[in-house]
Protein backbone atom coordinates (compact mmCIF):
# COMPACT_ATOMS: atom_id res chain seq x y z
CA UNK A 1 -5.37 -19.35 16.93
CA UNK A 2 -6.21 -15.62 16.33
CA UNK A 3 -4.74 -15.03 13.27
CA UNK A 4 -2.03 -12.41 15.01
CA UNK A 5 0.57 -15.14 14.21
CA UNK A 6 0.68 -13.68 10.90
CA UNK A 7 0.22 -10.47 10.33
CA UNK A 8 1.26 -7.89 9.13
CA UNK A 9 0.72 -9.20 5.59
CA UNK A 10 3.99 -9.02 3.97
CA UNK A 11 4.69 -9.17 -0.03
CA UNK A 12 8.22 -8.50 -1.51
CA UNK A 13 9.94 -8.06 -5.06
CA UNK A 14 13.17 -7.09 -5.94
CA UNK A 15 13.25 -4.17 -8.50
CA UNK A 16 16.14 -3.37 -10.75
CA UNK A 17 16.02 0.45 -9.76
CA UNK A 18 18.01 2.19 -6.86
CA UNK A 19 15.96 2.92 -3.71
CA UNK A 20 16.03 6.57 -4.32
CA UNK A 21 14.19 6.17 -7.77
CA UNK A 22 11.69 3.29 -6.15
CA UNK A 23 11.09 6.13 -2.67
CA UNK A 24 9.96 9.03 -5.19
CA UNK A 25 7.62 7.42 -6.98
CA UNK A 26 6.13 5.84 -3.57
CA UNK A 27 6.35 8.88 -1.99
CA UNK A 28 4.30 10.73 -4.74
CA UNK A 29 0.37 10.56 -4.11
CA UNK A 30 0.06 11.46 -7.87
CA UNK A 31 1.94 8.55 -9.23
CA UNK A 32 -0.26 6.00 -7.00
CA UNK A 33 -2.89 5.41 -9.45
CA UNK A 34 -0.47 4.09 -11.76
CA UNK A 35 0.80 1.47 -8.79
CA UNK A 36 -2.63 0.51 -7.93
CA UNK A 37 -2.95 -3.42 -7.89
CA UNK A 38 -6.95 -3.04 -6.55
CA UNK A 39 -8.54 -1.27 -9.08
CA UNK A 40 -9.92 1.40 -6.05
CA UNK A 41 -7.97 4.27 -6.52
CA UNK A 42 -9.24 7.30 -8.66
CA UNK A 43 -6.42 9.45 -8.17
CA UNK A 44 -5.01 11.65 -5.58
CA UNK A 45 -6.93 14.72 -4.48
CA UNK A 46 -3.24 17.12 -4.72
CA UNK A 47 -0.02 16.39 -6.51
CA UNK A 48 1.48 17.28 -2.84
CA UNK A 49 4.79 15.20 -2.15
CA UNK A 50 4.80 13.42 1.05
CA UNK A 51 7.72 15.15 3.12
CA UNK A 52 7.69 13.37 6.31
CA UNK A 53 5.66 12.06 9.50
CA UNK A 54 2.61 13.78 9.70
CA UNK A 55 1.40 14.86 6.43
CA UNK A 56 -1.91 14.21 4.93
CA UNK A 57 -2.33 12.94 1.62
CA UNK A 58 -5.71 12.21 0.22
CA UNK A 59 -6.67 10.00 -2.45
CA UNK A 60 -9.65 9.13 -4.55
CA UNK A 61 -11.42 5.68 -4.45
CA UNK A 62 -14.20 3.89 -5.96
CA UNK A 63 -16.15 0.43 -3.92
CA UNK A 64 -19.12 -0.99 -5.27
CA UNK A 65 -20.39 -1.01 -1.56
CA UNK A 66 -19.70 2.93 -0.83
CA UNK A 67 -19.49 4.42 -4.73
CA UNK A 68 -17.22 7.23 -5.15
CA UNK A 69 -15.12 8.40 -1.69
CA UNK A 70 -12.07 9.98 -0.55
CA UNK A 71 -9.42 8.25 2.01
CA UNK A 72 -7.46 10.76 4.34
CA UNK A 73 -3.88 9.18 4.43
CA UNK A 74 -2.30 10.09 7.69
CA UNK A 75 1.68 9.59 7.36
CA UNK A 76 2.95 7.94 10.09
CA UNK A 77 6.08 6.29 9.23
CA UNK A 78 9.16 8.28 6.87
CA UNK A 79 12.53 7.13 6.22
CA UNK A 80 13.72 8.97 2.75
CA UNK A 81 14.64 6.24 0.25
CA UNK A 82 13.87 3.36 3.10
CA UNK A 83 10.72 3.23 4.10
CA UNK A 84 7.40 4.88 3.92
CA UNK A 85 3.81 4.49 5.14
CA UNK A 86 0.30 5.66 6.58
CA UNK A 87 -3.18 5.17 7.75
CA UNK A 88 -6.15 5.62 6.65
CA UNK A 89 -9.35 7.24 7.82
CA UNK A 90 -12.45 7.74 5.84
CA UNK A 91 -12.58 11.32 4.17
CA UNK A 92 -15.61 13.00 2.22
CA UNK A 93 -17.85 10.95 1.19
CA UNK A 94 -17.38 7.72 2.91
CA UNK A 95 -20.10 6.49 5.18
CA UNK A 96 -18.06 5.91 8.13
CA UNK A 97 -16.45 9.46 8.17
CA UNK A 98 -17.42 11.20 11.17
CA UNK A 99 -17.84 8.30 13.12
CA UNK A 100 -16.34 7.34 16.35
CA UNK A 101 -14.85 4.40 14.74
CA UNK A 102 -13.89 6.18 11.77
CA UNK A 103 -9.74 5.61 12.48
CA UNK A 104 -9.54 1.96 11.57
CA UNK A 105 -6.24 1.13 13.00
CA UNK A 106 -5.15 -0.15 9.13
CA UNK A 107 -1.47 0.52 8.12
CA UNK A 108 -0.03 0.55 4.40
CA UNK A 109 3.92 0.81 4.61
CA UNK A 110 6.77 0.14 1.83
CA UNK A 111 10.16 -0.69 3.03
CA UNK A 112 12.80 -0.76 0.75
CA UNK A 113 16.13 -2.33 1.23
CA UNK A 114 18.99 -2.05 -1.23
CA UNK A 115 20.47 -5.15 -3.13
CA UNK A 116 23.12 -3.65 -4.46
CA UNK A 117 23.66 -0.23 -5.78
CA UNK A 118 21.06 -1.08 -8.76
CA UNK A 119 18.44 -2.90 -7.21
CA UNK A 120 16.07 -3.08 -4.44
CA UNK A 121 13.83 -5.47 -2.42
CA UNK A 122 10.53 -3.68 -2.05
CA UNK A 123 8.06 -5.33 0.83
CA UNK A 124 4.70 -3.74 1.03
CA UNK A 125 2.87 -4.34 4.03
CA UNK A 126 -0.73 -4.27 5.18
CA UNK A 127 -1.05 -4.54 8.85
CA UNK A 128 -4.21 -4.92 10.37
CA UNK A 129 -3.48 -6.48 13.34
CA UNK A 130 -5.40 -3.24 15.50
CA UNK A 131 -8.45 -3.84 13.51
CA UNK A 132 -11.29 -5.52 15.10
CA UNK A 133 -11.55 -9.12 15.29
CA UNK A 134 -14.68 -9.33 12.75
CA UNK A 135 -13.26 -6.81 10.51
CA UNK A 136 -9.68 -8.89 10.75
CA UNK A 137 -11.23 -12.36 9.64
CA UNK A 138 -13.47 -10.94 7.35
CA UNK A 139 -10.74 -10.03 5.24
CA UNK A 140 -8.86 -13.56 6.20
CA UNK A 141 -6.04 -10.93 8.35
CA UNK A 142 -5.44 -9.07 5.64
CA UNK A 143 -4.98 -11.86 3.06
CA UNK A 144 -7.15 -10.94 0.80
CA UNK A 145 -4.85 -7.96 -0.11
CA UNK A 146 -2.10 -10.27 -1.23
CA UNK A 147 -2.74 -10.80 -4.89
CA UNK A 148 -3.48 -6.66 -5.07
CA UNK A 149 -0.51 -6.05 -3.48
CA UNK A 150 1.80 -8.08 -6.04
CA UNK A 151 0.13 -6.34 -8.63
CA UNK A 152 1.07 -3.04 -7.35
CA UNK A 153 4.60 -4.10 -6.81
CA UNK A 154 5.00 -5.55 -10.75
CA UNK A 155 3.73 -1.81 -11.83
CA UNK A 156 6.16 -0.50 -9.05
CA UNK A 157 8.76 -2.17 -10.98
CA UNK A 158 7.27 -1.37 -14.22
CA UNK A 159 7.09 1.89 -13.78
CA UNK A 160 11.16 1.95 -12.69
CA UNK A 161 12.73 -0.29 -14.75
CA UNK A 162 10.15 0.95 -18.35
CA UNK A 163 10.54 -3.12 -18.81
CA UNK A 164 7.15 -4.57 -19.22
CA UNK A 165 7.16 -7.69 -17.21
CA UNK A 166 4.37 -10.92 -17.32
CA UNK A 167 1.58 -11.63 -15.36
CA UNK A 168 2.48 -11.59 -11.57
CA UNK A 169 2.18 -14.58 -9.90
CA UNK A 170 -1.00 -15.85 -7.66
CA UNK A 171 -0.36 -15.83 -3.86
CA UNK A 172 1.72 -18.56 -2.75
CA UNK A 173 2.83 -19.21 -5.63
CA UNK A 174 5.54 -17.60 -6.07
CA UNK A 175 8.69 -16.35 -4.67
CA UNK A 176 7.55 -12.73 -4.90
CA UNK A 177 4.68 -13.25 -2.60
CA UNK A 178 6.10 -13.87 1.17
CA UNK A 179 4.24 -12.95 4.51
């Protein structure tokens, strides 16, 4: 087995917030730091909007391994109020930018999917399934992004609904967290 069988790494919540609310606050660089389930982001280099296929959004990181660095976020998917998402490449001062292997074939997306006209399923997904085969199982396929990834969905909701909610739930643990 390869481990293709299951990506892209899938986790879902359903928000009490219209789609339309959910979209601008995913499709705001600025508001991503307050999402962030990693703990890497540092902020976003612009307060830019992302507008559609094609723009660039950078954003600020921190990883014990690299220190301080910035992430060039290349949109590449853009459906207003449905779905969103991009690819990184390493910006100014990671140690891989420059590099001929510097596009990692990574993808980030949010799809959102009305339930009802006050709420919303939200799935983020992390699809690595263009990433080299090391790179793929050192990170277990992306797996190791799932407990991150339901904590930036709880703030997602957080940050919609002004309801502070509990602790989110581990992976596979609960029905939030889904592949």
């Amino acid at each position: 087995m390869t481990g293709h069988e299951e990506l892209p790494v899938r986790v879902s919540r359903r928000i009490e917030a219209p789609a339309a609310v959910i979209f601008q606050v995913l499709a705001n660089p600025a508001r991503h730091l307050d999402l962030d389930g990693s703990g890497m982001l540092r902020g976003a280099a612009s307060d830019k909007v992302i507008t559609g296929v094609g723009d660039v959004f950078v954003m600020r990181m921190y990883y014990t391994r690299h220190g301080d660095y910035e992430m060039d976020n290349h949109v590449v998917e853009y459906e207003q109020d449905r779905r969103v998402g991009w690819e990184p490449a390493p910006g100014r001062g990671h140690p891989d930018r420059g590099s001929p292997d510097a596009q990692w074939g990574q993808r980030w997306s949010y799809e959102l999917v009305p339930d009802g006209p006050e709420a919303t399923v939200v799935t983020e997904i992390y699809d690595c399934s263009r990433v080299s085969e090391g790179e793929r199982v050192s990170m277990q396929d992306g797996r190791v992004w799932i407990e991150s990834m339901t904590r930036t969905l709880l703030r997602l909701d957080q940050i919609c609904t002004g309801v502070e909610l509990g602790t989110p739930p581990t992976s596979g643990s609960g029905h939030d967290v889904g592949r």
